[in-house]
N, C-alpha and C. Protein backbone atom coordinates (compact mmCIF):
# COMPACT_ATOMS: atom_id res chain seq x y z
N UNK A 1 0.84 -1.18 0.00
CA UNK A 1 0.00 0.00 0.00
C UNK A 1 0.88 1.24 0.00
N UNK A 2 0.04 2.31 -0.78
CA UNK A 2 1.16 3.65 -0.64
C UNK A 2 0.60 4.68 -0.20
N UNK A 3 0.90 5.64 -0.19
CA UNK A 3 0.48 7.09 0.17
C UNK A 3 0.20 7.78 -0.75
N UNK A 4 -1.13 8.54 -0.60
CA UNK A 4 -0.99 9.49 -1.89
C UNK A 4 -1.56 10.98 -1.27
N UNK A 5 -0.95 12.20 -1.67
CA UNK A 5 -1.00 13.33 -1.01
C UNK A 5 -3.18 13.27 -0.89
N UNK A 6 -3.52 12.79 -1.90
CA UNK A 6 -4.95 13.06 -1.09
C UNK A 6 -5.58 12.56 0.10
N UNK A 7 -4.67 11.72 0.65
CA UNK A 7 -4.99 10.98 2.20
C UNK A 7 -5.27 11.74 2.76
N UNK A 8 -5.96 11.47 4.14
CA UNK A 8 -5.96 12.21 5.38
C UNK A 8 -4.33 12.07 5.83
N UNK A 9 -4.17 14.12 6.24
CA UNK A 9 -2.97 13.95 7.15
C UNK A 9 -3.27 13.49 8.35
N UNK A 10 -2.24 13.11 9.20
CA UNK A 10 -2.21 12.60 10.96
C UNK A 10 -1.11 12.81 11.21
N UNK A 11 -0.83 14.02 12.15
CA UNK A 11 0.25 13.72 12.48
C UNK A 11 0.61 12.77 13.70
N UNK A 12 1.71 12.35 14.34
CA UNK A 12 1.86 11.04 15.45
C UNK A 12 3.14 11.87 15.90
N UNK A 13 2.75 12.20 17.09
CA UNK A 13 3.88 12.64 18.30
C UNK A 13 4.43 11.93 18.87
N UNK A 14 5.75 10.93 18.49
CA UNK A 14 6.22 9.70 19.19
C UNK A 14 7.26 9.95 19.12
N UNK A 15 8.10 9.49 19.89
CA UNK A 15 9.64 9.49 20.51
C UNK A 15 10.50 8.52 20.27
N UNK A 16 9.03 7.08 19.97
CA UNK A 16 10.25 5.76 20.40
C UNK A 16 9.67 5.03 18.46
N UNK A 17 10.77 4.96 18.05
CA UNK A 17 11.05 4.77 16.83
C UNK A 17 10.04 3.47 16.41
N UNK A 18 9.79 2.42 17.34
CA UNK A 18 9.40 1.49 17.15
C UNK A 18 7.79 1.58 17.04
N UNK A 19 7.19 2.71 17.94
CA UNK A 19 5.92 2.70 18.16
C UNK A 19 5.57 3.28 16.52
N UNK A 20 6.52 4.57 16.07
CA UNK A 20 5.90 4.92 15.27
C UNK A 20 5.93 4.44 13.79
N UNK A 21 7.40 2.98 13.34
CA UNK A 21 7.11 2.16 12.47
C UNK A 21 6.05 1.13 12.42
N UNK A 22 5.31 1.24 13.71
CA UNK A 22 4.11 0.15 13.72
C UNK A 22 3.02 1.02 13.19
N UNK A 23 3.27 2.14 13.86
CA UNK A 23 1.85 2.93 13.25
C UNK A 23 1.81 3.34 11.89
N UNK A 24 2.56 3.89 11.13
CA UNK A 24 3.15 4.32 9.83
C UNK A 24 2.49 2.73 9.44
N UNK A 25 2.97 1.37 9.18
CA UNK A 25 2.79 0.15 8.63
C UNK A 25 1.22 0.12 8.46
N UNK A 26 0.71 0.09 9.94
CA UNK A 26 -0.68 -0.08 10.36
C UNK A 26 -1.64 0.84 9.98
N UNK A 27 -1.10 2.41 9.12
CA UNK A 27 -1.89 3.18 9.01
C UNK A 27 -1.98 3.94 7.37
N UNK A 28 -0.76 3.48 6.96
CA UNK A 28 -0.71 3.54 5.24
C UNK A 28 -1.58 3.21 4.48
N UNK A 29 -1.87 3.40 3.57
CA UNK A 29 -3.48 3.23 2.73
C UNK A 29 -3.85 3.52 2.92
N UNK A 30 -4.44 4.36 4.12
CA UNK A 30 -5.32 4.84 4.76
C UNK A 30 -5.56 6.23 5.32
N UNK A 31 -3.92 6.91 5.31
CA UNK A 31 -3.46 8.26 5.85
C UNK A 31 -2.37 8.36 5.58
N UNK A 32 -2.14 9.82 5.37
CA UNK A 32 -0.79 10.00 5.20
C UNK A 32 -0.30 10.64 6.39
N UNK A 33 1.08 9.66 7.30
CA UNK A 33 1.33 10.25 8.32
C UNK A 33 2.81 10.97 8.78
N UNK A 34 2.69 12.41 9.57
CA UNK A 34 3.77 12.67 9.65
C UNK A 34 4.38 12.40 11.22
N UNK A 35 5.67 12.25 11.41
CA UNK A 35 5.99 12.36 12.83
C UNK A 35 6.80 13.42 13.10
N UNK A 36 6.56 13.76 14.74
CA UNK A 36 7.54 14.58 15.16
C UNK A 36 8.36 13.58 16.56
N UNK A 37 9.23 13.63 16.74
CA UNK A 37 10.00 12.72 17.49
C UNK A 37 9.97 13.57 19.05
N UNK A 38 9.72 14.98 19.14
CA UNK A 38 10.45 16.09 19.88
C UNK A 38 9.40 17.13 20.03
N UNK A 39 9.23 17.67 20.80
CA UNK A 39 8.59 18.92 21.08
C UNK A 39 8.68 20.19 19.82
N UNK A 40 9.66 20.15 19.59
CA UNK A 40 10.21 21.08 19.06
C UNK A 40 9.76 21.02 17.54
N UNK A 41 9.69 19.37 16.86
CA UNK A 41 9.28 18.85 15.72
C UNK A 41 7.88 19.27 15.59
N UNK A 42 6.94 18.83 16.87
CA UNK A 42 5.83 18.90 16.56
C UNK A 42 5.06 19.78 16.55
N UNK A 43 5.35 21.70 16.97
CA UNK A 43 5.48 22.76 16.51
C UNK A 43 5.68 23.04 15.67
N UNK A 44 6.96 22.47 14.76
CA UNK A 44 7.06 22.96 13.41
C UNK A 44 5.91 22.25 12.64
N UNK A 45 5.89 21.16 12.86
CA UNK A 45 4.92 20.62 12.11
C UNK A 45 3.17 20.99 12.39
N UNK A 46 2.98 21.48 13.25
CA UNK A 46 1.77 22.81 13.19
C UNK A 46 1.56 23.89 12.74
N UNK A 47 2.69 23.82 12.97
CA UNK A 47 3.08 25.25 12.53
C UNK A 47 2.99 25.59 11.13
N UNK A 48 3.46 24.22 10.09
CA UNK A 48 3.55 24.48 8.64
C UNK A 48 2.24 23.51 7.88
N UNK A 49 1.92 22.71 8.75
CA UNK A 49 0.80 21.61 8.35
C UNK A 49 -0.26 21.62 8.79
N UNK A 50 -0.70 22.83 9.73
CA UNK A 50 -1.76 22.53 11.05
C UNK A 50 -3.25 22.70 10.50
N UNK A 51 -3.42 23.21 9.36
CA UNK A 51 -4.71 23.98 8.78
C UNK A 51 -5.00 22.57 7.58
N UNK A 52 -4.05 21.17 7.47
CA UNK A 52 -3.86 20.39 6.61
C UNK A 52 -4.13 19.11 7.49
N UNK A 53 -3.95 19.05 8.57
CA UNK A 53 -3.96 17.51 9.56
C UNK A 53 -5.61 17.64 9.92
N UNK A 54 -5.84 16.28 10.06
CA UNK A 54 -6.91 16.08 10.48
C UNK A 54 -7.56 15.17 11.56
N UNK A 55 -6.10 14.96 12.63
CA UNK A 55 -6.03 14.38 13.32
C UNK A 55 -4.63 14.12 14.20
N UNK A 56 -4.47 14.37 15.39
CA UNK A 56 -3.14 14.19 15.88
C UNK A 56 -3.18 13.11 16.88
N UNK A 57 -1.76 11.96 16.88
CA UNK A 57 -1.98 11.36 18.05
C UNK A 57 -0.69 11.39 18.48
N UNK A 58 -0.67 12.00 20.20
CA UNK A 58 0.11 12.30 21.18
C UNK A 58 0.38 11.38 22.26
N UNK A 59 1.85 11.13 21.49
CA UNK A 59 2.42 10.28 23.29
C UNK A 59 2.53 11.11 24.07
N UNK A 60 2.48 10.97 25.34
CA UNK A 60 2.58 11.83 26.82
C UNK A 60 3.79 12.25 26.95
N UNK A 61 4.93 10.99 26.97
CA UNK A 61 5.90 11.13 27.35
C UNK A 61 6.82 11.34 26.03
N UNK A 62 7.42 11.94 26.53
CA UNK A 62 8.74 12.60 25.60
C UNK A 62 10.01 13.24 26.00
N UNK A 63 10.74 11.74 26.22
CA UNK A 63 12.03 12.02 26.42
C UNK A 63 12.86 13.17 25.94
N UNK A 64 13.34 14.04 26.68
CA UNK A 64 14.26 15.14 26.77
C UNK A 64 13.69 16.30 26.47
N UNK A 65 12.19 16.33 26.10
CA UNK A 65 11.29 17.66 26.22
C UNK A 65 11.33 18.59 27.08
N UNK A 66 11.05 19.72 26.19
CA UNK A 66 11.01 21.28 27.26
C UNK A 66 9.66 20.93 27.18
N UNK A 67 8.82 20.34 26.39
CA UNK A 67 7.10 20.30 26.63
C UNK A 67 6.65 19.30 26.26
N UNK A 68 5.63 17.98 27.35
CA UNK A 68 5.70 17.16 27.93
C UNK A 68 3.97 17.21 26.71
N UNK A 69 3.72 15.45 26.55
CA UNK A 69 2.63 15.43 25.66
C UNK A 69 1.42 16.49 25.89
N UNK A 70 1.56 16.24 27.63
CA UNK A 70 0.10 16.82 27.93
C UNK A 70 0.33 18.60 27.31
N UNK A 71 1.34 18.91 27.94
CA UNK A 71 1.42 20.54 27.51
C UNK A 71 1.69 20.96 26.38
N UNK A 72 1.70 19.94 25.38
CA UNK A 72 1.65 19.72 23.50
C UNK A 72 -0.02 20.26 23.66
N UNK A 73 -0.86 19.17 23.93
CA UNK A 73 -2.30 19.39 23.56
C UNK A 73 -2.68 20.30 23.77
N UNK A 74 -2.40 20.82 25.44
CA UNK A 74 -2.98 22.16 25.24
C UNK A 74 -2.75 23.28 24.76
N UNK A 75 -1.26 23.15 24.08
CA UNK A 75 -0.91 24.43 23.46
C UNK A 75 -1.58 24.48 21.93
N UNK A 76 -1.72 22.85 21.93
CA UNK A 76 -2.34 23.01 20.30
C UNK A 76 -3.93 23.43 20.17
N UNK A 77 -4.41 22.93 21.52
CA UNK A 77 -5.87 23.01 21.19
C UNK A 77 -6.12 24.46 22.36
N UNK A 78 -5.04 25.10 22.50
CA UNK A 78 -5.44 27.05 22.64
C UNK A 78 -5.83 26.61 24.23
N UNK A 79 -5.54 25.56 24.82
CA UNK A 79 -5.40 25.89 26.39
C UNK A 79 -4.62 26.42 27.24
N UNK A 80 -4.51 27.18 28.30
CA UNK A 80 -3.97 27.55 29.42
C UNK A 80 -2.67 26.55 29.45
N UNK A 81 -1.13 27.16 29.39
CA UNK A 81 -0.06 26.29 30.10
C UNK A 81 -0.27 26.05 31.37
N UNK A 82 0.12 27.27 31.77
CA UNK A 82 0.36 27.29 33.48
C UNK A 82 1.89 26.82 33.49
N UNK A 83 2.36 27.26 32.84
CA UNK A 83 4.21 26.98 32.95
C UNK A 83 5.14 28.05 34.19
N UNK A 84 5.68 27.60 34.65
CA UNK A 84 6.18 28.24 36.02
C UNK A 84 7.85 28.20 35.17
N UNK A 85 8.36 29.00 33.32
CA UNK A 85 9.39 29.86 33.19
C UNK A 85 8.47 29.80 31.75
N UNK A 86 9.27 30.67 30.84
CA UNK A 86 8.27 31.58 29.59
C UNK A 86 8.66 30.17 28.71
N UNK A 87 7.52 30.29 27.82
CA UNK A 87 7.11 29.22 26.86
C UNK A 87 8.62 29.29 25.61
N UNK A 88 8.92 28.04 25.28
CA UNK A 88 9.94 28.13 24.08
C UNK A 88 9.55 28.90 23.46
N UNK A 89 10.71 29.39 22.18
CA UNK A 89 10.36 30.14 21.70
C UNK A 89 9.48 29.29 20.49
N UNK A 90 10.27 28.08 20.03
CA UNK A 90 9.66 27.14 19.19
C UNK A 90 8.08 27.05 19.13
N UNK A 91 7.55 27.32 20.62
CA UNK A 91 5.78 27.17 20.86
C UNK A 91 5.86 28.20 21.14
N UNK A 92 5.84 29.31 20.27
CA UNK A 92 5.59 30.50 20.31
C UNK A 92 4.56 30.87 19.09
N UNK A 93 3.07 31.76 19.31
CA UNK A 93 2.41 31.86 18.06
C UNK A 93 1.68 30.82 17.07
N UNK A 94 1.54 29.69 17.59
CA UNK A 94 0.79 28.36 16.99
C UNK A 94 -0.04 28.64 16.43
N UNK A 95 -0.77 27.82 15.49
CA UNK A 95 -1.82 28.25 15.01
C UNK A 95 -2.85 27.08 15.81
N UNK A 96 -4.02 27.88 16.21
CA UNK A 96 -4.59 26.80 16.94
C UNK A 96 -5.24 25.61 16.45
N UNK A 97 -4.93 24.34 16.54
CA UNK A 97 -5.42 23.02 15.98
C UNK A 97 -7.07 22.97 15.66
N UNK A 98 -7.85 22.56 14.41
CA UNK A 98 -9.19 22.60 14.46
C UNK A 98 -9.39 20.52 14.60
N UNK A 99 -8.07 20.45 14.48
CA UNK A 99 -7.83 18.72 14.41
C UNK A 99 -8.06 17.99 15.57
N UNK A 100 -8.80 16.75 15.76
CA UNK A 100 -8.77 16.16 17.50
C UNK A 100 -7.67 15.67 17.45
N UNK A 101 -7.46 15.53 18.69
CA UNK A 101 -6.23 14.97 19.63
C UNK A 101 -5.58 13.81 19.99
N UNK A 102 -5.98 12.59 19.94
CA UNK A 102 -5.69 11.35 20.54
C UNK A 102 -4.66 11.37 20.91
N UNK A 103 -4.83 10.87 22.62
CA UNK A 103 -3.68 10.64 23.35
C UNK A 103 -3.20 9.26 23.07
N UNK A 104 -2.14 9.06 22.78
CA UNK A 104 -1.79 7.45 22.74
C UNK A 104 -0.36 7.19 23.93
N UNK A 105 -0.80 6.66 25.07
CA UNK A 105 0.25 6.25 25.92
C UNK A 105 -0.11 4.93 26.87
N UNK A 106 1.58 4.66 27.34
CA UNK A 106 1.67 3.20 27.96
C UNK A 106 0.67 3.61 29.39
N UNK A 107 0.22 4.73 29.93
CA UNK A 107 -0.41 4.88 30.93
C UNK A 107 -1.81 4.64 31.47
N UNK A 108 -2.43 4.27 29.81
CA UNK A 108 -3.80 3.81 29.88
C UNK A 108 -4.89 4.86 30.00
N UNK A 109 -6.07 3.90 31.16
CA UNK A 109 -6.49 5.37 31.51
C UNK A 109 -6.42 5.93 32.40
N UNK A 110 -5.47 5.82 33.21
CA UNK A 110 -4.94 6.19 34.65
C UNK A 110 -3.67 6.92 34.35
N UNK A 111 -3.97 8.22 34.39
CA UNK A 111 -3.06 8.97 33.78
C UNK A 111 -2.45 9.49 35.38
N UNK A 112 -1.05 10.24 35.62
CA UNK A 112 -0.06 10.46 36.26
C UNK A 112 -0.93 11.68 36.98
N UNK A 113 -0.54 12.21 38.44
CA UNK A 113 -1.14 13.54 38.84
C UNK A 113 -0.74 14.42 38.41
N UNK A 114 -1.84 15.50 38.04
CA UNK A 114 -1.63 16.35 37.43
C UNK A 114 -1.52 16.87 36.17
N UNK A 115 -1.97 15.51 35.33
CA UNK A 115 -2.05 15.72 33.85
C UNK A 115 -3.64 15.52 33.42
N UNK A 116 -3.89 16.45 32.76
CA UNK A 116 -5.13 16.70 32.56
C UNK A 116 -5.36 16.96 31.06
N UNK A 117 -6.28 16.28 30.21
CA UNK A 117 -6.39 16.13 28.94
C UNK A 117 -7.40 16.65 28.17
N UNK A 118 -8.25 17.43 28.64
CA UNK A 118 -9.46 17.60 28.47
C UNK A 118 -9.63 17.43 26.93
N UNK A 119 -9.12 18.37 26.40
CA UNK A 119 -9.49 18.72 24.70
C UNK A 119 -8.80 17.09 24.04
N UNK A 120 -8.79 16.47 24.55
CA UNK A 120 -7.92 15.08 23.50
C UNK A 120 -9.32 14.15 23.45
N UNK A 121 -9.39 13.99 22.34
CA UNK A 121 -11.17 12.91 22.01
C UNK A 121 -11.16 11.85 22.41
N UNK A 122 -10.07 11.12 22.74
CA UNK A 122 -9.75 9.48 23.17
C UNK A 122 -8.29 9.22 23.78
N UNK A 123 -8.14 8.49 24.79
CA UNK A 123 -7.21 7.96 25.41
C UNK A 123 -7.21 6.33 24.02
N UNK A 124 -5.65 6.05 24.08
CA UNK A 124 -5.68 4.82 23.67
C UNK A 124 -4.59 4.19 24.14
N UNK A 125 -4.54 3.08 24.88
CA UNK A 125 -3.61 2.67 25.43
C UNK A 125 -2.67 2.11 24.25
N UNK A 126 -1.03 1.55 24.95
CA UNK A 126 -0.01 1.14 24.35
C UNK A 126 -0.12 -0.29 24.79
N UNK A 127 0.34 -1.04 24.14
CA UNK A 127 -0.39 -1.73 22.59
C UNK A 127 -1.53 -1.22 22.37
N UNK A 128 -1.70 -0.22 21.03
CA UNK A 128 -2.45 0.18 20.23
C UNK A 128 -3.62 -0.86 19.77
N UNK A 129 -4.57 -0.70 19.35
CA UNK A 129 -5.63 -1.33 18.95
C UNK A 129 -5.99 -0.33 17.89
N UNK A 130 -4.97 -0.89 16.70
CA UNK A 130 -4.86 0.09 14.92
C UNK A 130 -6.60 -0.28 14.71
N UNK A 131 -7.29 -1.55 14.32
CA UNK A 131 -8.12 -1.70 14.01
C UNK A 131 -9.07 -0.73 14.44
N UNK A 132 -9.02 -0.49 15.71
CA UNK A 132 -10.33 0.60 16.33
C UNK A 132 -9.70 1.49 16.20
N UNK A 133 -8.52 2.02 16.52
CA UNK A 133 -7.74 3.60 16.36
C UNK A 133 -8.33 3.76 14.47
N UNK A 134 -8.29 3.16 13.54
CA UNK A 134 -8.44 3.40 12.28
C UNK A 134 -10.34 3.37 11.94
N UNK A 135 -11.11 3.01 12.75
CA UNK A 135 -12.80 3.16 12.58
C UNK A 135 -12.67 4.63 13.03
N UNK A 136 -11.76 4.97 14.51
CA UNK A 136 -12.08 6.19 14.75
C UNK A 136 -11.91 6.97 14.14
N UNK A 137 -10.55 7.18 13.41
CA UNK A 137 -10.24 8.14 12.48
C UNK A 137 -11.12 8.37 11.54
N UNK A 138 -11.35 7.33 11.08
CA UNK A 138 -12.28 7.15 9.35
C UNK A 138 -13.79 7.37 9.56
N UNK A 139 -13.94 7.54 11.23
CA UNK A 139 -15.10 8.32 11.55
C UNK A 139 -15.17 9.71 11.69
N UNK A 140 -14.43 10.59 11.82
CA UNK A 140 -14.24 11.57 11.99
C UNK A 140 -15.06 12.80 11.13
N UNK A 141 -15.39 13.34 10.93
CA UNK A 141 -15.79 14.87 10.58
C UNK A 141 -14.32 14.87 8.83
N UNK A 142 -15.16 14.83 7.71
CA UNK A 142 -14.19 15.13 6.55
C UNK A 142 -13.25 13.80 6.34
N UNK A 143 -13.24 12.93 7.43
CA UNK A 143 -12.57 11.86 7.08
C UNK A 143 -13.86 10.42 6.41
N UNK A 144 -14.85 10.96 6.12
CA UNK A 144 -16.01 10.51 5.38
C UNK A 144 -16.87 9.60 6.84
N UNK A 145 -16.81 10.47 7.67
CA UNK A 145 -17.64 10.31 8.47
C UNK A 145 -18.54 11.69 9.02
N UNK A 146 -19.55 10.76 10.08
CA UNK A 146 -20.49 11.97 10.48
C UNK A 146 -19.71 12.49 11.85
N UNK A 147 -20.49 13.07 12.78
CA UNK A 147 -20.04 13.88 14.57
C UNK A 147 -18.52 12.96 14.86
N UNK A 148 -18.22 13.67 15.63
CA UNK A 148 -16.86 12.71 16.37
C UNK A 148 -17.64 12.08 16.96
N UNK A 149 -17.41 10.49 17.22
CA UNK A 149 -18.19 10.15 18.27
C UNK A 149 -17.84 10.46 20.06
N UNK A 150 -18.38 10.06 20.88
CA UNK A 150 -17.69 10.26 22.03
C UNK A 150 -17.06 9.10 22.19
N UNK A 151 -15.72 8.92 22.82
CA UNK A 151 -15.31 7.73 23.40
C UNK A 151 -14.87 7.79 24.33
N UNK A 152 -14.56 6.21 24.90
CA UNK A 152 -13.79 5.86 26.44
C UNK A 152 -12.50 5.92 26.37
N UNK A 153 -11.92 5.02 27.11
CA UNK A 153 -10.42 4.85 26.87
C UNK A 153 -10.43 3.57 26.12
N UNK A 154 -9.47 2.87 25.28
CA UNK A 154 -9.23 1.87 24.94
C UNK A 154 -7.86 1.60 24.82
């Protein structure tokens, strides 16, 4: 299967090389996906793609980050930091995401204190479940579906 620029974009906020050759495999034909490895990546890549994605999914954790998954989402989806020193300059001026969120982490749905997700449409735990992560997508609003639906964690 290949990619062809008329896919749905997605971008995938992952760190660990392995998660995101499973997803890329598991999600080809079907989307065209970009990654950012880094905080810093996945700014630029809003920054130049954000009015073009139609869906983002965010690991939490991100080794050697100035900004941690959770404080990705909310900068993308125009929430409150609450950062205690001034925001990179890199997440400076975003354009705000009209794309949902999916959180994808090893934490399930018992997320760490103090991380709070509100604007993200679905938790999905690690090991992924592509089959349902890919109904959701392909349900989506422009992805030839109707409403987002609501979901749980999975």
């Amino acid at each position: 299967m290949t990619t062809s620029p008329d896919m749905p974009l997605v971008l995938y906020v992952e760190d660990e090389d392995d998660n995101f050759v499973i997803a890329q495999l598991r999600l080809r034909g079907r989307f065209r996906v970009l990654r950012a490895a880094t905080d810093e990546e996945a700014c630029d890549v809003v920054r130049r793609h954000g009015s073009q994605l139609r869906a983002v999914l965010m690991d939490l954790q991100l080794r050697g980050a100035e900004l941690d998954g959770n404080q990705l989402v909310k900068l993308f989806t125009g929430q409150p930091l609450n950062l205690n020193r001034p925001l990179p300059a890199f997440a400076r001026n975003l354009p705000r995401l009209d794309a949902p969120v999916f959180v994808v982490t090893a934490y399930g749905a018992t997320l760490p204190a103090g991380v709070e997700v509100p604007e993200a449409v679905s938790f999905f735990s690690k090991p992924v479940d592509y089959t349902y992560l890919i109904k959701v997508l392909q349900s989506l609003p422009g992805l030839g579906g109707g409403p987002t639906p609501a979901l749980a964690s999975y």
